[in-house]
Protein backbone atom coordinates (compact mmCIF):
# COMPACT_ATOMS: atom_id res chain seq x y z
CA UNK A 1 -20.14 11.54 4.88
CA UNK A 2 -21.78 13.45 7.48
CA UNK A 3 -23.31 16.71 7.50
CA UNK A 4 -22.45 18.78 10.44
CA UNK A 5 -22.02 22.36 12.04
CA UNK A 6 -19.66 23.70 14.65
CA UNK A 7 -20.14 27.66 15.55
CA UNK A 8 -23.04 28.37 12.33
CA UNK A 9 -20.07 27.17 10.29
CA UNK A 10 -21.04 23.94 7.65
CA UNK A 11 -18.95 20.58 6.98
CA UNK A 12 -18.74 16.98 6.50
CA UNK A 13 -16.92 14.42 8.53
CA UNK A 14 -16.50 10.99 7.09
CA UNK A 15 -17.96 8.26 9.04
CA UNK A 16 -14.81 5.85 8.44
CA UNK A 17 -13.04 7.91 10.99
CA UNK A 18 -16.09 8.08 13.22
CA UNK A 19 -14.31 5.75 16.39
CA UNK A 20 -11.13 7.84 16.34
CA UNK A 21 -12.16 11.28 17.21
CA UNK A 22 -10.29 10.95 20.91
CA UNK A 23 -6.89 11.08 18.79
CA UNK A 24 -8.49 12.23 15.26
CA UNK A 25 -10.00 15.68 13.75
CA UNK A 26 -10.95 16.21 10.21
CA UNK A 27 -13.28 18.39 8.14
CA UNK A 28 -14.68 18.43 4.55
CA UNK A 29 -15.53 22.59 4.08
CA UNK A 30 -17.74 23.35 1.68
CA UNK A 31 -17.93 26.51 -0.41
CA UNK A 32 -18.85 28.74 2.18
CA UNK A 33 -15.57 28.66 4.21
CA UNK A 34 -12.29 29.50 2.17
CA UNK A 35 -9.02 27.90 2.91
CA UNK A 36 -7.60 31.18 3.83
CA UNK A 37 -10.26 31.57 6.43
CA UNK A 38 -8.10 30.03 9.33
CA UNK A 39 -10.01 31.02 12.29
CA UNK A 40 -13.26 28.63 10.73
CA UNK A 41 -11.33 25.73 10.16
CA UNK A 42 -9.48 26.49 13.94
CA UNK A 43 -12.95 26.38 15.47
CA UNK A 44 -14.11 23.48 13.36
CA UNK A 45 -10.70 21.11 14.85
CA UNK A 46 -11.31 22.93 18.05
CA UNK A 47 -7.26 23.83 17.95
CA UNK A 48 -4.72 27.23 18.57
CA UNK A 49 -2.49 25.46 15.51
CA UNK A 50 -3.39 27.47 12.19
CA UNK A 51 -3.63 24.86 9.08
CA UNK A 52 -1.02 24.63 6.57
CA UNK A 53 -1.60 24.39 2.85
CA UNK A 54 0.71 24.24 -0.16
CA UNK A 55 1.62 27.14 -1.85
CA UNK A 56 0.80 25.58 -4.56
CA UNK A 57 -0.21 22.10 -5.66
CA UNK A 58 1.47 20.96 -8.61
CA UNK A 59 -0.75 17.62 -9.85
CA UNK A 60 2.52 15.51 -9.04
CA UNK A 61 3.58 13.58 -6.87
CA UNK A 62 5.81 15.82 -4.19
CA UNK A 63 5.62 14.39 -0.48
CA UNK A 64 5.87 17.05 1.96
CA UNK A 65 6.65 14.66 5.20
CA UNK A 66 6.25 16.79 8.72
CA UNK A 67 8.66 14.90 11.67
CA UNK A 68 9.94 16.09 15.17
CA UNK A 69 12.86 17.50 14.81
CA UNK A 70 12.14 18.76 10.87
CA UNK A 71 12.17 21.99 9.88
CA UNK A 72 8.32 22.68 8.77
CA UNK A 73 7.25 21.09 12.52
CA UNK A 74 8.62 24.58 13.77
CA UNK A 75 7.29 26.63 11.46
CA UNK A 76 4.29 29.43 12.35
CA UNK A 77 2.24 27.67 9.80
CA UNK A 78 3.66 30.54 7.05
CA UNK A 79 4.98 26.76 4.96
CA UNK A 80 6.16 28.08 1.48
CA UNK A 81 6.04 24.61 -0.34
CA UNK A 82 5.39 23.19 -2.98
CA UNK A 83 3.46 19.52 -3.48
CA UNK A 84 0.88 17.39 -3.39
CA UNK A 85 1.16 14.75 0.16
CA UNK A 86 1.18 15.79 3.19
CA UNK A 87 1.79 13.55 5.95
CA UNK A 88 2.87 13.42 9.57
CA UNK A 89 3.08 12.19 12.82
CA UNK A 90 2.67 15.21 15.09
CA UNK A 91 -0.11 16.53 17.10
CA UNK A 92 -1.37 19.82 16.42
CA UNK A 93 -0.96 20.00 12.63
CA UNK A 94 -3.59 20.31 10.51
CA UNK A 95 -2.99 19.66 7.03
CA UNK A 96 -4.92 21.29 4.45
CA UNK A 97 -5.12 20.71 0.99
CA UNK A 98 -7.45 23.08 -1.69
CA UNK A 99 -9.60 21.34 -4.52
CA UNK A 100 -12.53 21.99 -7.09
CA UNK A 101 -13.17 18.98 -8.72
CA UNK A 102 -9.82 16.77 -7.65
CA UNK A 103 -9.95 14.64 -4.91
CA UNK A 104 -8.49 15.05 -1.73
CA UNK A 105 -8.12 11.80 0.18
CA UNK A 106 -7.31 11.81 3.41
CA UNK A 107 -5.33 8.43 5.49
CA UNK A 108 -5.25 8.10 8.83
CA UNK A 109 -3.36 4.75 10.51
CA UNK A 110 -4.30 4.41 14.03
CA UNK A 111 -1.50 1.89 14.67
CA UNK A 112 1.21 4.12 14.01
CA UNK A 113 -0.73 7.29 14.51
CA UNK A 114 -0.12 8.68 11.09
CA UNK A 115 -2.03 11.33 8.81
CA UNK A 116 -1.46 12.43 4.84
CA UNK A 117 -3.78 14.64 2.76
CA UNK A 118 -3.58 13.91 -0.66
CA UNK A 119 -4.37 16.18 -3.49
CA UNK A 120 -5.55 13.32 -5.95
CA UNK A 121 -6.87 14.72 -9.27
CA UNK A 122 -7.00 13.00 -12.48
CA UNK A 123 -2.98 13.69 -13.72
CA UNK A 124 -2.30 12.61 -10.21
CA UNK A 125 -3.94 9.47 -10.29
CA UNK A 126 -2.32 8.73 -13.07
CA UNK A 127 0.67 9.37 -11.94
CA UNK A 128 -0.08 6.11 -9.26
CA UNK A 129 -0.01 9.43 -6.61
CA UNK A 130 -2.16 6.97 -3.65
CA UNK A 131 0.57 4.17 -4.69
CA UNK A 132 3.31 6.74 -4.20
CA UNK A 133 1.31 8.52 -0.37
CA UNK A 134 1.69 4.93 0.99
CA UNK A 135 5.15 3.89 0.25
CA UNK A 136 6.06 7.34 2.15
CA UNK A 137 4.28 6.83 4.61
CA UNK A 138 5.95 2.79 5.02
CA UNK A 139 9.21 4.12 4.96
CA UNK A 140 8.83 7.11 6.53
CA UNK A 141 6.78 6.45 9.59
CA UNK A 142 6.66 2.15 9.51
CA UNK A 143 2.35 2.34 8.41
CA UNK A 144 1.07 -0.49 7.06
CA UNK A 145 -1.17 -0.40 4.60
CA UNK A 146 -3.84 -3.42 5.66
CA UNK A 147 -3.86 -0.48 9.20
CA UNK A 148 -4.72 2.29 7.06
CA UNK A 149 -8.14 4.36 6.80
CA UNK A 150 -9.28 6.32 4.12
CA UNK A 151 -11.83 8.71 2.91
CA UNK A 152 -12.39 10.31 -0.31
CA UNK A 153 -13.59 13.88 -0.50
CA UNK A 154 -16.32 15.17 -2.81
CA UNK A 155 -14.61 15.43 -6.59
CA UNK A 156 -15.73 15.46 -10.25
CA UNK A 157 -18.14 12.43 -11.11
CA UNK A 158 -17.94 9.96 -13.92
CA UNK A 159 -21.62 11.95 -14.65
CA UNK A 160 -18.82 15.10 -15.35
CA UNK A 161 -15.53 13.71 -15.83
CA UNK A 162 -15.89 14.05 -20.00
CA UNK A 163 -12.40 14.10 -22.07
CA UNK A 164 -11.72 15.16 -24.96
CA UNK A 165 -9.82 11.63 -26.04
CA UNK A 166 -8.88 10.09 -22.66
CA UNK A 167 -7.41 6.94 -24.75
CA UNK A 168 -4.71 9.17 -25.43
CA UNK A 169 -4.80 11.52 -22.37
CA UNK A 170 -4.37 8.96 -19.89
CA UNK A 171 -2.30 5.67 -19.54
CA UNK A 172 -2.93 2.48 -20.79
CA UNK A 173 -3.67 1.10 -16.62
CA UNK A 174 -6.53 3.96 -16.58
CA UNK A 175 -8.28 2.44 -19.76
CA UNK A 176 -10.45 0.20 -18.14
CA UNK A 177 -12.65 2.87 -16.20
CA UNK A 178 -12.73 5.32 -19.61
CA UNK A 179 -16.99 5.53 -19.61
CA UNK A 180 -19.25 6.01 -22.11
CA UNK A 181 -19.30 9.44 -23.94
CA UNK A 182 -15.02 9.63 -23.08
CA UNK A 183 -16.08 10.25 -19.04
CA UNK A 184 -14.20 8.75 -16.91
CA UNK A 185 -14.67 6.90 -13.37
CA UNK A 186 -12.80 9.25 -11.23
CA UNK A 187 -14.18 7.72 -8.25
CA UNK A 188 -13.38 4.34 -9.34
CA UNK A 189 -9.65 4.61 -9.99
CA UNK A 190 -9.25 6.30 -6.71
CA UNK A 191 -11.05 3.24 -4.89
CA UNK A 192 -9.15 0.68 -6.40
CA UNK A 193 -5.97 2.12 -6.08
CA UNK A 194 -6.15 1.94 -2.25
CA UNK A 195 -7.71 -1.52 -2.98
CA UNK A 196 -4.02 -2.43 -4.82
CA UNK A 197 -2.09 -0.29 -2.28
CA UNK A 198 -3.62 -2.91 0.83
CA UNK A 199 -6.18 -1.07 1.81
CA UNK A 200 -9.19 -3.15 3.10
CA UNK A 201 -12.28 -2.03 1.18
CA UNK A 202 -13.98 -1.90 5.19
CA UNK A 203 -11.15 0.54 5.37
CA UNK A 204 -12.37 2.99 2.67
CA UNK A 205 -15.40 5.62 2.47
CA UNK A 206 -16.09 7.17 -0.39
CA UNK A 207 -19.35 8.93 -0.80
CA UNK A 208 -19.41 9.51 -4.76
CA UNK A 209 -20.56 13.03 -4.46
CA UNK A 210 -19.76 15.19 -7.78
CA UNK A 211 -18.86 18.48 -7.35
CA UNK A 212 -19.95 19.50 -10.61
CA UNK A 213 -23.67 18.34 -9.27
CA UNK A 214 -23.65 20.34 -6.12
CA UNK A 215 -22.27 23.71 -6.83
CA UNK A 216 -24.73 24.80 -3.94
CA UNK A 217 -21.73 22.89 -1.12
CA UNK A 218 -18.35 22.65 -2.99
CA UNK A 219 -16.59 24.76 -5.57
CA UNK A 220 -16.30 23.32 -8.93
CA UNK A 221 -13.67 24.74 -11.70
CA UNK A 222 -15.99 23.18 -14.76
CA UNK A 223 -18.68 24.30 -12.81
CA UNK A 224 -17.56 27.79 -11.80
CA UNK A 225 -14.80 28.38 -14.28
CA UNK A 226 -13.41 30.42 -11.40
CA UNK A 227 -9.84 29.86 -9.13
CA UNK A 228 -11.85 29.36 -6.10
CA UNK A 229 -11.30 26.24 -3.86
CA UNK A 230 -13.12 24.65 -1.23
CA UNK A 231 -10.64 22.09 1.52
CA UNK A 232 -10.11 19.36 3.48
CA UNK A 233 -7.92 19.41 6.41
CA UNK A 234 -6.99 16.60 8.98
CA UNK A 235 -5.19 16.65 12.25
CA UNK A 236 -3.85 14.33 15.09
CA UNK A 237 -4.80 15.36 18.71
């Protein structure tokens, strides 16, 4: 990732996505910019179009899939949803999703000219949640996945990621990347999973940073032990 600033206002951009920016914008806040602080992330994406979050995110596996012609592509931004995917093919929409400590993992597929924002955390990865994001977006908007791009926000490190028994907290598939001292490889499972979704490995940036380790950029709930969230949003153009 990069560091940037736009307006005194601090981000990150991943480099993955650094020869699409004629038809791509994106931003990884950090803790000093709050999701509800539209007007920051508006100047950041350089766009009138507010972002849209969930209402709530609900560590599943509910795709919220924005078309012409659907009912959320006419909304004032004021979406009352539930979920954890959001995808589309419009211009003009950023899509937001809140974390501290999950992952949010953002797809972009230049061919089709497709975006999702994926709220990724550890009982969404283990509910195959990057298996389920690209099957929607196949059926729903044709993307294939050897075309897709990804990057992989900041989230909690296997240097964090301790569990109380994660032999019996997490399926038998997410064995193999249980650590020692019951942490887990967080990052791992996330990189792999695009790996077995089609996604080329040039295709995929992830930077590895913990959030637990840099409470000074991005809010951490082990870290913290407080409800606040830094975000990720991504837009078409």
């Amino acid at each position: 990732m990069i560091s940037k600033s736009k307006y005194s206002i601090p981000f990150f951009e991943f480099e993955i996505f650094r020869d699409f920016r004629g038809v791509l914008r994106h931003a990884v806040l950090t803790r000093k910019t709050k999701p509800e602080n539209t007007r920051s992330i508006q100047k950041i994406l350089n766009t009138k179009a507010k972002p849209i979050f969930f209402k709530n995110q609900l560590h599943g596996i509910e795709t919220v899939a924005i078309k012409k012609g659907s009912t959320l592509a006419s909304l004032d931004r004021g979406i009352n949803c539930l979920g954890d995917i959001f995808m589309t093919n419009l211009k003009e929409i950023p899509l937001g999703i809140r974390i501290a400590d999950c992952a949010s993992i953002l797809l972009f597929d230049p061919m089709k000219r497709v975006i999702a924002n994926i709220h990724a955390g550890w009982k969404g990865l283990a509910k195959r949640i990057i298996r389920h994001a690209i099957k929607q977006m196949a059926e729903k908007f044709d993307s294939k996945p050897e075309n897709i791009f990804a990057g992989i926000s900041p989230m909690l490190g296997v240097c964090c990621s301790s569990f109380s028994n994660p032999e019996i907290e997490l399926p038998k598939f997410l064995h193999n990347y249980i650590a020692e001292e019951n942490h887990v490889n967080l990052w791992a499972i996330a990189e792999s999973h695009l790996r077995e979704c089609g996604v080329k490995q040039a295709h995929i940036e992830n930077p590895r940073i913990c959030t637990f380790c840099n409470p000074e950029h991005f809010n951490s709930f082990r870290h913290d032990k407080t409800d606040e969230r830094f975000c990720t949003v991504i837009m078409l153009r």
